[in-house]
N, C-alpha and C. Protein backbone atom coordinates (compact mmCIF):
# COMPACT_ATOMS: atom_id res chain seq x y z
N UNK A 1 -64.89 -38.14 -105.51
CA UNK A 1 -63.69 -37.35 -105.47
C UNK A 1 -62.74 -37.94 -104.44
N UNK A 2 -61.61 -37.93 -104.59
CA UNK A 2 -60.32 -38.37 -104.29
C UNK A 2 -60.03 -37.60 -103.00
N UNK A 3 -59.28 -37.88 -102.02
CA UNK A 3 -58.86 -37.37 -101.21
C UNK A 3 -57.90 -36.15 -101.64
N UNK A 4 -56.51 -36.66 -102.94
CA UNK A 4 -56.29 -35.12 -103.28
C UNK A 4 -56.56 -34.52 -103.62
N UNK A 5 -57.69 -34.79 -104.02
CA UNK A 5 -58.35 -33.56 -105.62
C UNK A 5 -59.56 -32.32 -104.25
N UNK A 6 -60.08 -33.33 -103.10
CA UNK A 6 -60.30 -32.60 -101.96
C UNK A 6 -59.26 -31.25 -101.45
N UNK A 7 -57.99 -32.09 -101.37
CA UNK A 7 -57.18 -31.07 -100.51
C UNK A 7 -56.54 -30.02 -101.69
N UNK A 8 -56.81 -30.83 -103.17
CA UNK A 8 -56.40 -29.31 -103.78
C UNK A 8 -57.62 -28.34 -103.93
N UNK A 9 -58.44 -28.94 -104.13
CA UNK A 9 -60.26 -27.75 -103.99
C UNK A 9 -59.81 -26.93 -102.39
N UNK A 10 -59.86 -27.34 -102.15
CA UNK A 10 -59.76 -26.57 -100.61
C UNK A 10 -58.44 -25.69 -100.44
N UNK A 11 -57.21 -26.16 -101.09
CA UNK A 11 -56.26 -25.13 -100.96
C UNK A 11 -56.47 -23.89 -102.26
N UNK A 12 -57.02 -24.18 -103.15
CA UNK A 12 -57.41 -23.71 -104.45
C UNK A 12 -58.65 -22.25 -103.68
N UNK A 13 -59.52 -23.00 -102.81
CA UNK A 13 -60.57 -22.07 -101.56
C UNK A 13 -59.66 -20.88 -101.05
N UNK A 14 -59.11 -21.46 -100.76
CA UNK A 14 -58.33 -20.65 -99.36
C UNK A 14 -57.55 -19.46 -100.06
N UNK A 15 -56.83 -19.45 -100.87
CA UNK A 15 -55.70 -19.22 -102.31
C UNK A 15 -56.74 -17.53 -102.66
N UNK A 16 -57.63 -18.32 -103.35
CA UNK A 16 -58.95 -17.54 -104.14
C UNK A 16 -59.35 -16.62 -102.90
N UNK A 17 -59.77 -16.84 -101.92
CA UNK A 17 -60.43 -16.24 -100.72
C UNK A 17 -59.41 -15.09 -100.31
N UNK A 18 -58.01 -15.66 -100.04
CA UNK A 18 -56.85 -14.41 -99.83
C UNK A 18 -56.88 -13.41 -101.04
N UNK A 19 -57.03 -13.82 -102.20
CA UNK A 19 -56.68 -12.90 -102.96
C UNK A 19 -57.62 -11.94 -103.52
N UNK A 20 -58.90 -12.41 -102.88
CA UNK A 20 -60.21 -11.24 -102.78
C UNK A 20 -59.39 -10.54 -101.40
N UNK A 21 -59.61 -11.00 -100.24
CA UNK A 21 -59.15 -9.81 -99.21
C UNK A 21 -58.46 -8.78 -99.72
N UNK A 22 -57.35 -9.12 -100.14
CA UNK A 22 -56.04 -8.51 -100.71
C UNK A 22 -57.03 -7.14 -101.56
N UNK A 23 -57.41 -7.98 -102.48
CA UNK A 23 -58.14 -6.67 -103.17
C UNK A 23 -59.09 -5.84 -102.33
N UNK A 24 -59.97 -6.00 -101.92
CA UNK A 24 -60.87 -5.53 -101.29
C UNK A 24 -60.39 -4.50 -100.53
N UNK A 25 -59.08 -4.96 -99.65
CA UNK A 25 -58.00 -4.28 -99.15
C UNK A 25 -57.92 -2.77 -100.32
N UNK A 26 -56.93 -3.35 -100.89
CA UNK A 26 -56.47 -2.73 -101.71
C UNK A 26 -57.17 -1.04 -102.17
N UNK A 27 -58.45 -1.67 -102.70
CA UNK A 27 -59.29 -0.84 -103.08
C UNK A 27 -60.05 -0.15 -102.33
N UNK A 28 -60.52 -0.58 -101.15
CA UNK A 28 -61.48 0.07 -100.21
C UNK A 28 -60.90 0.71 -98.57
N UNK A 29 -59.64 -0.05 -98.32
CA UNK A 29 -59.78 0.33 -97.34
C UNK A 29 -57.96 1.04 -97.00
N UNK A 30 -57.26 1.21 -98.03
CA UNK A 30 -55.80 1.90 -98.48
C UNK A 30 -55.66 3.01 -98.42
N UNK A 31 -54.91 3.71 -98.01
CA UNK A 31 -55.59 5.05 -97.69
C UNK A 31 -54.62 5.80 -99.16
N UNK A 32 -54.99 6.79 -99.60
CA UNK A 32 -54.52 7.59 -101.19
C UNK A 32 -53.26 7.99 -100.69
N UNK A 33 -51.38 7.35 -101.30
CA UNK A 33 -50.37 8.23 -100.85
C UNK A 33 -50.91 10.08 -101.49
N UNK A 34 -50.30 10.48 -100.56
CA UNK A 34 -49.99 11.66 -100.00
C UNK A 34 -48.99 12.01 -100.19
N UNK A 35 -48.97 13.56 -100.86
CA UNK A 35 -47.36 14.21 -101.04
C UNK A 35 -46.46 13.73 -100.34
N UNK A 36 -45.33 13.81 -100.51
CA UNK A 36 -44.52 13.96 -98.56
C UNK A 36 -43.50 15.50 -98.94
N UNK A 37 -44.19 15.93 -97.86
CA UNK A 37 -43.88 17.20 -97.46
C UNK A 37 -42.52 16.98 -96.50
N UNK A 38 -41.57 17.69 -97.17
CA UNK A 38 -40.29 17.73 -97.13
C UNK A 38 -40.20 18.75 -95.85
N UNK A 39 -39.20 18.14 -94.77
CA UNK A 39 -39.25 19.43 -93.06
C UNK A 39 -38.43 20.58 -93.69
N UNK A 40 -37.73 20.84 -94.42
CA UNK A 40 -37.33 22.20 -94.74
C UNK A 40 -37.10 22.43 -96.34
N UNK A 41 -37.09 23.40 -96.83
CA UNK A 41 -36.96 23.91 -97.77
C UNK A 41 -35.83 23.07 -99.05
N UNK A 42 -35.87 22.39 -100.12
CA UNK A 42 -34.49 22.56 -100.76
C UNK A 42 -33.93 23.90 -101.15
N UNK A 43 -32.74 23.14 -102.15
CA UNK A 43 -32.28 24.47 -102.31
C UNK A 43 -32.83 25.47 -103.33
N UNK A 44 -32.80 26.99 -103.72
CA UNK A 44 -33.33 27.44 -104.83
C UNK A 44 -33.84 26.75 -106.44
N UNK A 45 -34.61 27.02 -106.86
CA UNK A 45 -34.24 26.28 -108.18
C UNK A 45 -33.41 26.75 -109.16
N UNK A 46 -32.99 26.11 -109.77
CA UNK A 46 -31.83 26.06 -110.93
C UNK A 46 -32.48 26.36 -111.77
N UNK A 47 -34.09 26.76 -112.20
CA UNK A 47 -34.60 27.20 -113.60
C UNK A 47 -35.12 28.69 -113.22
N UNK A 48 -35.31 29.21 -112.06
CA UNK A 48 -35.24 30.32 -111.88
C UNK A 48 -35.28 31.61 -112.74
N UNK A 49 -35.93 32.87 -112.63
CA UNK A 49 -36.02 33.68 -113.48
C UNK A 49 -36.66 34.80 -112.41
N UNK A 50 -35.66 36.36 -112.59
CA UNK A 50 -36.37 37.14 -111.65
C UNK A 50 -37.32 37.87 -112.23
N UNK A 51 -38.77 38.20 -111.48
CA UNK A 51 -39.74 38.52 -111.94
C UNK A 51 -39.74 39.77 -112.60
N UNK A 52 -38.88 40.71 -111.92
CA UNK A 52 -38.80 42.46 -112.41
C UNK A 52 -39.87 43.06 -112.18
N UNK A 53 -40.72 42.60 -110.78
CA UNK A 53 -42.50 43.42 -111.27
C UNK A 53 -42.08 44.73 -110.46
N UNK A 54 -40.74 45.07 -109.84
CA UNK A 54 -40.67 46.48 -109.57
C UNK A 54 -41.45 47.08 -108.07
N UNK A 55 -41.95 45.84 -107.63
CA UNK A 55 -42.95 46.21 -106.18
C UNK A 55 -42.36 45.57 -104.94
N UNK A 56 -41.73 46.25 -104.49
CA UNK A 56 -40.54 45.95 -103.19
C UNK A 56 -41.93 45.79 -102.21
N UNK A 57 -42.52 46.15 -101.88
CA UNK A 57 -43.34 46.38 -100.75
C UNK A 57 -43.94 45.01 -100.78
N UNK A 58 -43.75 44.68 -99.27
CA UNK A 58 -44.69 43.31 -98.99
C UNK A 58 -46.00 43.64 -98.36
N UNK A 59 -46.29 42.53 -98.33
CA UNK A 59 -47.98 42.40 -98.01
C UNK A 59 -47.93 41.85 -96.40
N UNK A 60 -48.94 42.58 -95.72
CA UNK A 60 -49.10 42.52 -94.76
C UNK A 60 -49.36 41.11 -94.13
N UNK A 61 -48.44 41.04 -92.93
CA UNK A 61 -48.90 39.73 -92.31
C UNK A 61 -49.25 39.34 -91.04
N UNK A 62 -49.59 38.74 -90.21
CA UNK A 62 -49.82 38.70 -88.83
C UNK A 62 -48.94 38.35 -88.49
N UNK A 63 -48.67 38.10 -86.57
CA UNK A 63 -47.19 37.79 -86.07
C UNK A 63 -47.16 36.64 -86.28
N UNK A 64 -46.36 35.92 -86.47
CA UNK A 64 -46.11 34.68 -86.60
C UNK A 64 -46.73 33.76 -88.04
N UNK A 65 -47.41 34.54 -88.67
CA UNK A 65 -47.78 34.06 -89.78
C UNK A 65 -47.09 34.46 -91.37
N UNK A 66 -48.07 34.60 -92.39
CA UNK A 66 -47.35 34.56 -94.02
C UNK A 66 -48.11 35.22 -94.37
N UNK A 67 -47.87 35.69 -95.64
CA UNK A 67 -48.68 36.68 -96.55
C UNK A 67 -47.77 35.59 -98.37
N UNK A 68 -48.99 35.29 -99.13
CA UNK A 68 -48.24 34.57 -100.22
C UNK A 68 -49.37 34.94 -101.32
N UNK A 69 -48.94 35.56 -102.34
CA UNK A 69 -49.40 36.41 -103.77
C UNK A 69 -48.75 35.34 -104.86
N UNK A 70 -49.76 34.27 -105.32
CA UNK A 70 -49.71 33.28 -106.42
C UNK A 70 -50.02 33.75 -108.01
N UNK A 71 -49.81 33.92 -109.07
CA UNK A 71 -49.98 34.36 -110.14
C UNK A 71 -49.16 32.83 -111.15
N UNK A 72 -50.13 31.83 -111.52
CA UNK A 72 -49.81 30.71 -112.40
C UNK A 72 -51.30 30.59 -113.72
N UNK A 73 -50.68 29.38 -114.15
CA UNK A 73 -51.24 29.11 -115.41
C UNK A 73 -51.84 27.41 -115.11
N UNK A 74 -53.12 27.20 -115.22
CA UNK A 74 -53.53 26.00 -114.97
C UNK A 74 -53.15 25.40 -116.18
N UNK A 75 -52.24 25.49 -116.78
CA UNK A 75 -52.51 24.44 -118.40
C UNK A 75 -50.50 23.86 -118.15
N UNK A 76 -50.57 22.70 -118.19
CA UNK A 76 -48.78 22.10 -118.08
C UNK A 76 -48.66 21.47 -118.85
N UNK A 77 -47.44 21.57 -119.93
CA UNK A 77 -47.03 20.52 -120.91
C UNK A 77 -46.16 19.59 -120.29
N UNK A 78 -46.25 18.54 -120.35
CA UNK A 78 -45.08 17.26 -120.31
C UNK A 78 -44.67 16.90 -121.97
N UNK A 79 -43.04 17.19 -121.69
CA UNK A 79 -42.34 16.90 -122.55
C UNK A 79 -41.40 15.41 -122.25
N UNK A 80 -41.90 13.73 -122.55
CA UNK A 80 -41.21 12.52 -122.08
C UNK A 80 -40.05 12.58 -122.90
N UNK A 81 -39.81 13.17 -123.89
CA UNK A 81 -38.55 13.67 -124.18
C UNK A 81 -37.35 14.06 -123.51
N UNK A 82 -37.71 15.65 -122.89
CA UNK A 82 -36.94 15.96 -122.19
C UNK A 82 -37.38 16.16 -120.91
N UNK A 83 -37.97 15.14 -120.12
CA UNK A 83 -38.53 14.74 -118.79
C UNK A 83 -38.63 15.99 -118.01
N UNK A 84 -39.62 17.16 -118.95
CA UNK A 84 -39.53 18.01 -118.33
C UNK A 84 -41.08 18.74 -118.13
N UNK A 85 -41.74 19.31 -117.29
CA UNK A 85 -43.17 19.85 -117.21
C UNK A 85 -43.11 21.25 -117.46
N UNK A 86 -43.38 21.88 -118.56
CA UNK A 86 -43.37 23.36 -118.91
C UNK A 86 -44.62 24.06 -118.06
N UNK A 87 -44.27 25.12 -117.00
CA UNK A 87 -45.61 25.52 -116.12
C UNK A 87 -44.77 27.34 -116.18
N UNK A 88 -45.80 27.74 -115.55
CA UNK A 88 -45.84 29.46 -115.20
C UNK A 88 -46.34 29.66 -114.32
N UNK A 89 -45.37 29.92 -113.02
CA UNK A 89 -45.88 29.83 -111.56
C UNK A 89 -44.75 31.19 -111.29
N UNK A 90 -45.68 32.13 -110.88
CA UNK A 90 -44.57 33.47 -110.28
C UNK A 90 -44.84 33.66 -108.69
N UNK A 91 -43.64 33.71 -107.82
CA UNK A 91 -44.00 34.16 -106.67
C UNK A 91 -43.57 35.86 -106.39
N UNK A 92 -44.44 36.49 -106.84
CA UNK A 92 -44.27 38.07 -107.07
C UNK A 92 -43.45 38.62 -105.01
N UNK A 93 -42.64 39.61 -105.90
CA UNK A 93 -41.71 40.08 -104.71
C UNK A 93 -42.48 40.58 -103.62
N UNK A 94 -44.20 40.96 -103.60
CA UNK A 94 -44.55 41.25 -102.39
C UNK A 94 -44.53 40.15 -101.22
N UNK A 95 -44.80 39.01 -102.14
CA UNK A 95 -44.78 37.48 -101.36
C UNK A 95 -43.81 37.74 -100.12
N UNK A 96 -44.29 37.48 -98.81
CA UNK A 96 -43.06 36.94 -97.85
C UNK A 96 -42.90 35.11 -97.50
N UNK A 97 -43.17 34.70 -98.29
CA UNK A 97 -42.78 33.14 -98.07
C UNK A 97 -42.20 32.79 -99.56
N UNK A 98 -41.39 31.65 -99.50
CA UNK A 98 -40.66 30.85 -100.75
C UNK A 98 -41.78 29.47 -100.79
N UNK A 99 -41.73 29.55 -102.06
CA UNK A 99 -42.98 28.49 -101.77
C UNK A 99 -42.08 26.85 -102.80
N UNK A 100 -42.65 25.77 -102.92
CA UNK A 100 -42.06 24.60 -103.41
C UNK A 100 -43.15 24.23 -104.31
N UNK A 101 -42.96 23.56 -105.57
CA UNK A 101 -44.12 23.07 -106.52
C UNK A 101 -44.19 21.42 -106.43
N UNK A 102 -44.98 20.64 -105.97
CA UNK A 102 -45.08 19.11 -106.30
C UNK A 102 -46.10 19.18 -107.38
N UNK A 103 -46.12 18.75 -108.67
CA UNK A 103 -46.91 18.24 -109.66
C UNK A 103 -47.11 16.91 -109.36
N UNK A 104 -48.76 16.70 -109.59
CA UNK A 104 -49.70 15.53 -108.85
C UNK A 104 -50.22 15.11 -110.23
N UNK A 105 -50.31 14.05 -110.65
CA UNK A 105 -51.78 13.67 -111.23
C UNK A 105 -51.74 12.16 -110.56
N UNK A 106 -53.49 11.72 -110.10
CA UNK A 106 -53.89 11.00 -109.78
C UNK A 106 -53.23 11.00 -108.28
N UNK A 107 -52.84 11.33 -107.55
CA UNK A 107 -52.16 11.33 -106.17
C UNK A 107 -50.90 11.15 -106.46
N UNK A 108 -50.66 11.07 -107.32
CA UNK A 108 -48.45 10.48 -107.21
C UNK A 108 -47.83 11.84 -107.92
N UNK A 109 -46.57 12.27 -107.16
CA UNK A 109 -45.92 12.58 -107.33
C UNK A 109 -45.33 12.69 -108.89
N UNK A 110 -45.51 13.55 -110.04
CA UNK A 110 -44.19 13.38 -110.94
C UNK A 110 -42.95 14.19 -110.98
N UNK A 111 -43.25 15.25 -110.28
CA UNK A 111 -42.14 16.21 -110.40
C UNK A 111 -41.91 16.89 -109.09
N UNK A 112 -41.21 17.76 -108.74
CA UNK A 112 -41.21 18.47 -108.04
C UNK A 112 -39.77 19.58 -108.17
N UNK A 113 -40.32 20.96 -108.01
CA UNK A 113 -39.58 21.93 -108.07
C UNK A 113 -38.05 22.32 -106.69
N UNK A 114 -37.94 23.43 -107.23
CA UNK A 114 -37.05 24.16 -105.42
C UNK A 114 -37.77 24.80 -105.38
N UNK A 115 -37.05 25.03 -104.18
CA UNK A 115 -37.84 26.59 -103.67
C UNK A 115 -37.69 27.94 -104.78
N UNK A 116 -38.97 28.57 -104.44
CA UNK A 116 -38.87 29.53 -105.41
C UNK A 116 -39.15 30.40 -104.08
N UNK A 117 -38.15 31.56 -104.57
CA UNK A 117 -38.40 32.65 -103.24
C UNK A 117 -39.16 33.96 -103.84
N UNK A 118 -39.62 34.41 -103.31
CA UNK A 118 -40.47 35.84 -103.89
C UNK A 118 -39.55 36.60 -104.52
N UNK A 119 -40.52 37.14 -105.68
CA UNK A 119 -39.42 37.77 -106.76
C UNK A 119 -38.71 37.06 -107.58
N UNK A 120 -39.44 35.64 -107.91
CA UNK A 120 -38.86 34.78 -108.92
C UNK A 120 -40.51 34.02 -109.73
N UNK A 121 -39.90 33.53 -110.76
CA UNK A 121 -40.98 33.08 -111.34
C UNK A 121 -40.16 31.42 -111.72
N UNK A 122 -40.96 30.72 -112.29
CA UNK A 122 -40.46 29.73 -112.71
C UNK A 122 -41.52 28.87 -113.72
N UNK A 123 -40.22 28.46 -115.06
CA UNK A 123 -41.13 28.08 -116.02
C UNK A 123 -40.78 26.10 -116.36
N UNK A 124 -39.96 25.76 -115.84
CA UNK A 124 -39.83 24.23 -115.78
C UNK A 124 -39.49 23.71 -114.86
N UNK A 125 -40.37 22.24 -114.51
CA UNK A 125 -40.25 21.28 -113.55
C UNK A 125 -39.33 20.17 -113.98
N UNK A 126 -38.91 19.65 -113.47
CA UNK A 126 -38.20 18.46 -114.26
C UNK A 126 -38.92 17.35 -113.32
N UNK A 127 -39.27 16.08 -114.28
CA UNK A 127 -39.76 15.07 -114.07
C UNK A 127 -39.29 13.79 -112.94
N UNK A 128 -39.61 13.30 -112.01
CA UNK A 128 -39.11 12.59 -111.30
C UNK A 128 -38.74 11.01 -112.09
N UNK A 129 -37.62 10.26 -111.87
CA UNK A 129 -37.01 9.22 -112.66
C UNK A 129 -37.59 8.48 -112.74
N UNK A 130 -38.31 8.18 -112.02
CA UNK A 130 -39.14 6.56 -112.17
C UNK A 130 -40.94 6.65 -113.14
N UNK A 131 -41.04 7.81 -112.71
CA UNK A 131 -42.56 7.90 -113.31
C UNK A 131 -42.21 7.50 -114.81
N UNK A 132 -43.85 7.19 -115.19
CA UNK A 132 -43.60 6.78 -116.60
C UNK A 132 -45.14 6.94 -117.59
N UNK A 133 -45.38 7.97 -117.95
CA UNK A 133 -46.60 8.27 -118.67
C UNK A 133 -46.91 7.99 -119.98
N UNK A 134 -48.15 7.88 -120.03
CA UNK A 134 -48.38 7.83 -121.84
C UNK A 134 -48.93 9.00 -121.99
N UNK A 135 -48.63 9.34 -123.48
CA UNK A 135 -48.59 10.44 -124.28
C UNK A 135 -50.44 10.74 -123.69
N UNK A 136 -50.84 12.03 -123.48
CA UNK A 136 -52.31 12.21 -123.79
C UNK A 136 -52.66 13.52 -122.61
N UNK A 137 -54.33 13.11 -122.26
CA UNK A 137 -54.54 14.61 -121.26
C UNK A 137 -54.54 14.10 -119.72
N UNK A 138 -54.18 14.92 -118.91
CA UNK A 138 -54.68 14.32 -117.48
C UNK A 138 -54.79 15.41 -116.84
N UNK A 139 -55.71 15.25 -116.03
CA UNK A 139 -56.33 16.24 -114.65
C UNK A 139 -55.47 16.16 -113.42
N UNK A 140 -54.72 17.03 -113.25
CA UNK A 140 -53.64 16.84 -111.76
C UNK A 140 -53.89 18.06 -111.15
N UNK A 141 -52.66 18.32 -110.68
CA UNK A 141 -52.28 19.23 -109.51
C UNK A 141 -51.48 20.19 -109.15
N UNK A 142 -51.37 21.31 -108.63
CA UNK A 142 -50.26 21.85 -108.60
C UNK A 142 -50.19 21.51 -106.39
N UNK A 143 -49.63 21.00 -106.29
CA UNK A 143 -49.34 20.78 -104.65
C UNK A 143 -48.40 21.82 -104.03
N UNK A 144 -48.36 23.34 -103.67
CA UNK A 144 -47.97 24.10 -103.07
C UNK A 144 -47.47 24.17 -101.45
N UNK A 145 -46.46 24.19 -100.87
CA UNK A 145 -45.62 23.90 -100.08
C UNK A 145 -45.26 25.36 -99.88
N UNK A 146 -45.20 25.75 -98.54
CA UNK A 146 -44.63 27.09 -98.47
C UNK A 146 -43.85 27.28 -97.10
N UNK A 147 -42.93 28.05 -97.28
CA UNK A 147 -41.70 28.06 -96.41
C UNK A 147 -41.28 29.50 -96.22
N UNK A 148 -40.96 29.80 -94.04
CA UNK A 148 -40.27 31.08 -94.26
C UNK A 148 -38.92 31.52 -94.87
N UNK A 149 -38.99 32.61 -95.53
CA UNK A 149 -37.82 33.03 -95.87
C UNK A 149 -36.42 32.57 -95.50
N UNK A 150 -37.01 33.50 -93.96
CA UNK A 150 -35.65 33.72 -93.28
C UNK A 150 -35.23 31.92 -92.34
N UNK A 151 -36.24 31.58 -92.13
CA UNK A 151 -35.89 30.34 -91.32
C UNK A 151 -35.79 29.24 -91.87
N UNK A 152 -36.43 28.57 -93.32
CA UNK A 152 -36.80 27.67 -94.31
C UNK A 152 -37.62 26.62 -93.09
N UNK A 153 -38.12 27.25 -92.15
CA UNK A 153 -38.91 26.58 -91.54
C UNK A 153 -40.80 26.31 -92.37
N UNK A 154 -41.26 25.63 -92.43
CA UNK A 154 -42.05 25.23 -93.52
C UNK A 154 -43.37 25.72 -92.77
N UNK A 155 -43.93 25.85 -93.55
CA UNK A 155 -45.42 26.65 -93.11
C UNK A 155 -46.70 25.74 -92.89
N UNK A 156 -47.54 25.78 -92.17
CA UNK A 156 -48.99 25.34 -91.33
C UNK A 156 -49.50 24.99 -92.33
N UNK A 157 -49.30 25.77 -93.50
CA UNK A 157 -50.63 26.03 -94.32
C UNK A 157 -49.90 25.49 -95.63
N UNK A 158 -50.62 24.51 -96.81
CA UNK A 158 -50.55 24.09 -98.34
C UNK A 158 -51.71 24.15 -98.95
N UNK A 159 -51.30 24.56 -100.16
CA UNK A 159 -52.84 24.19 -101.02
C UNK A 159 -52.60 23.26 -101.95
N UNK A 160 -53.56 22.89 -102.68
CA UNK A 160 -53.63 22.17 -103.74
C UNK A 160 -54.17 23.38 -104.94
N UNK A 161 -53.53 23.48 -106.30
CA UNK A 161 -54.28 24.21 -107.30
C UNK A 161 -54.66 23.14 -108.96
N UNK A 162 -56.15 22.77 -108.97
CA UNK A 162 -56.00 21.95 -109.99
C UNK A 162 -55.86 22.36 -111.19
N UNK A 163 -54.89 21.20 -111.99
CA UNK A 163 -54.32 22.46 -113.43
C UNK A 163 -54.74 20.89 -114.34
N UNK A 164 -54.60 20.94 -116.17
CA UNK A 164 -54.89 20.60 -116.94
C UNK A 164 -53.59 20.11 -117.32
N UNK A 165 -53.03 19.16 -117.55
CA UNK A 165 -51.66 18.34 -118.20
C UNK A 165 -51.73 17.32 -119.58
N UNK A 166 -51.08 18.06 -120.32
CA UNK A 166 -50.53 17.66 -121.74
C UNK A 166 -49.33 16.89 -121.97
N UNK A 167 -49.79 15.53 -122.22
CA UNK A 167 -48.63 14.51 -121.94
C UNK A 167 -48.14 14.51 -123.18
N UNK A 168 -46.88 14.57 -124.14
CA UNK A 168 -46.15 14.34 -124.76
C UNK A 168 -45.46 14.05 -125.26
N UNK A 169 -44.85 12.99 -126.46
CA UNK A 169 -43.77 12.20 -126.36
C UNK A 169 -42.58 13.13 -127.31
């Protein structure tokens, strides 16, 4: 063997060797993005609908804390049509926090709601621009965000609720 056919084996080594790290990287040691939790509230949502459940009375809370009464539907259609996620998420008027919806599957972001304030329900998400799905089923998320009323100062506490998604063209 030739002196270049040496220095290309060896840069060909080196090449191959980075691009295992890279992966290895990649896969093992990357940490899963994470919602990003927005420091205050947006604004209401625009798909909005008031609940009418007729129960003014809130639910008890400690000082400085929340009281939040969830009533949804684990099953979401995606319509890639009209880049929109059909869900049933009510934040019943005893609720004292406005809460925010991020729809998850696989850790990423596709949608995300406004604030919904107690005494509203809400039945569509609209899809974030860049995502891009194929038609079929997927296991995601409902990523819950909750915020005071009066301050849109954002709350200690999120959950995750896992729901069933119907992708659609």
């Amino acid at each position: 063997m030739d002196r270049r056919s040496k220095t290309y084996l060896i840069l060909a080594t080196i090449i191959a060797l980075l691009a295992i790290c890279v992966a290895v990287w990649a896969l093992f040691f990357r940490a899963p993005e994470t919602p990003a939790d927005p420091e205050i509230s947006p604004v209401a949502d625009e798909h909005l609908t008031p609940t009418d459940d007729g129960d003014d009375e809130k639910m008890p809370q400690a000082e400085g804390g929340g009281a939040v009464n969830i009533t949804y539907s684990n099953e979401v259609t995606i319509s890639l049509a009209d880049a929109t996620a059909a869900v049933q998420i009510t934040n019943p008027t005893r609720s004292n926090q406005s809460m925010l919806i991020q729809l998850m599957i696989q850790d990423v972001k596709v949608g995300q709601s406004g604030t919904i304030p107690p005494g509203n329900q809400l039945t569509v998400i609209p899809l974030d621009e860049n995502i891009t799905l194929e038609p079929g089923t997927y296991e995601g998320m409902f990523h819950l965000l909750f915020f005071d009323v009066e301050t849109n100062e954002q709350a200690n506490l999120n959950t995750n609720i896992p729901v069933h998604i119907v992708v659609q063209s």
